[in-house]
Protein backbone atom coordinates (compact mmCIF):
# COMPACT_ATOMS: atom_id res chain seq x y z
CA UNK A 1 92.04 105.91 85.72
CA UNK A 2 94.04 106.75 88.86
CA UNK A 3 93.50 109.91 90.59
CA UNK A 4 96.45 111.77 90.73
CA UNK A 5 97.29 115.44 89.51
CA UNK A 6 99.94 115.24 86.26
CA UNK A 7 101.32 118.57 87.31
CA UNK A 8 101.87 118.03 91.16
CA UNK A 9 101.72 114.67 91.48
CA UNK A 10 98.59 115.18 94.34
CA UNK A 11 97.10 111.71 95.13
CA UNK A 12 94.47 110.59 97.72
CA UNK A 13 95.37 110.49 101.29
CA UNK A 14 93.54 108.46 104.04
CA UNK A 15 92.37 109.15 107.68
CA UNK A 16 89.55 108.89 109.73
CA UNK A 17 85.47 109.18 109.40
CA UNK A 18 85.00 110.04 113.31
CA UNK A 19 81.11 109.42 113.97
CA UNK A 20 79.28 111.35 116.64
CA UNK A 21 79.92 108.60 119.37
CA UNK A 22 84.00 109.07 118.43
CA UNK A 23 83.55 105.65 116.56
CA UNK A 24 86.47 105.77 114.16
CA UNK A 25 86.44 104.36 109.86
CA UNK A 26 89.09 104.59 107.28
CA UNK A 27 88.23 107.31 104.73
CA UNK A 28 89.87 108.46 101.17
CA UNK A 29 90.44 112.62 101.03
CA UNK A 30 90.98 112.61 97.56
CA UNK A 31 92.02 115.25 95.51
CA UNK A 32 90.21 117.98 93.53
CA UNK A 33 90.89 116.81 89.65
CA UNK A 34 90.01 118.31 86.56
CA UNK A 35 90.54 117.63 82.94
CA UNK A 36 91.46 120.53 80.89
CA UNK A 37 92.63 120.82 77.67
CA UNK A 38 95.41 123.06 77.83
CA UNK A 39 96.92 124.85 74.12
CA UNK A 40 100.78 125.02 73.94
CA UNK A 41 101.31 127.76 71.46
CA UNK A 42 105.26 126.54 70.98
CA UNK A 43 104.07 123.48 69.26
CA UNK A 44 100.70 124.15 68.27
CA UNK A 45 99.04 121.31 69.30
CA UNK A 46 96.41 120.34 72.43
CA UNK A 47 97.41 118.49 75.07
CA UNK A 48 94.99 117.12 77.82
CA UNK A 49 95.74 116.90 81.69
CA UNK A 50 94.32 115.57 84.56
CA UNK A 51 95.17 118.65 87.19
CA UNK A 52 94.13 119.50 90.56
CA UNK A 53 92.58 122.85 91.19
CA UNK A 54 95.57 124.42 92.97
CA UNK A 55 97.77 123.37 89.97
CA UNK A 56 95.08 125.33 87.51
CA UNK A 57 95.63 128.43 89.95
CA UNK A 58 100.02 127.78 89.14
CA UNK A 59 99.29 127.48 85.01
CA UNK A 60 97.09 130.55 85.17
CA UNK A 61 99.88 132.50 86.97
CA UNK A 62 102.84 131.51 85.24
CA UNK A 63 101.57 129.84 81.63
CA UNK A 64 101.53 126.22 80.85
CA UNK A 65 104.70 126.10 79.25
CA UNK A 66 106.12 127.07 82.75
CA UNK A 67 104.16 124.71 84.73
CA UNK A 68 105.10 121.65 82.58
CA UNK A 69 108.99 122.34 82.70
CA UNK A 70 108.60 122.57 86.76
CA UNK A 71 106.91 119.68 86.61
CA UNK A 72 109.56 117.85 84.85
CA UNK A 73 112.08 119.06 86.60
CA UNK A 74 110.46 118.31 90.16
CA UNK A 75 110.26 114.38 88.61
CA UNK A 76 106.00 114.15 88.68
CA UNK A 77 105.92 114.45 85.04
């Protein structure tokens, strides 16, 4: 199960654990994820998606319906 966002396409980035003596580590920042069932009221049906949090902040301001059709037109979905 890979962690990236369905909606924005957010993935994990890497960069540096810096100790208290400056020692320096490879680290994962991954992204927030949730899974959400989301209801599309067009087709009636359920549909479940991994999003990040930001992305659940975009469907709750412009609907699911709008979010999805961004998506696919911005090539992450």
């Amino acid at each position: 199960m890979s962690r990236i966002c369905d909606l924005t396409g957010k993935k994990a980035i890497t960069g540096n654990k810096v100790s208290h003596s400056n020692r320096k580590t490879k680290r994962r920042f991954n992204p927030n994820l949730q899974v959400k069932k989301f209801f599309l009221p067009e087709t009636g049906e359920w549909i479940t998606l991994k999003v990040s949090t930001s992305a659940l902040k975009t469907i709750n301001k412009i609907g699911i319906t709008d979010a999805i059709t961004r998506a696919i037109l911005k090539g992450s979905l």
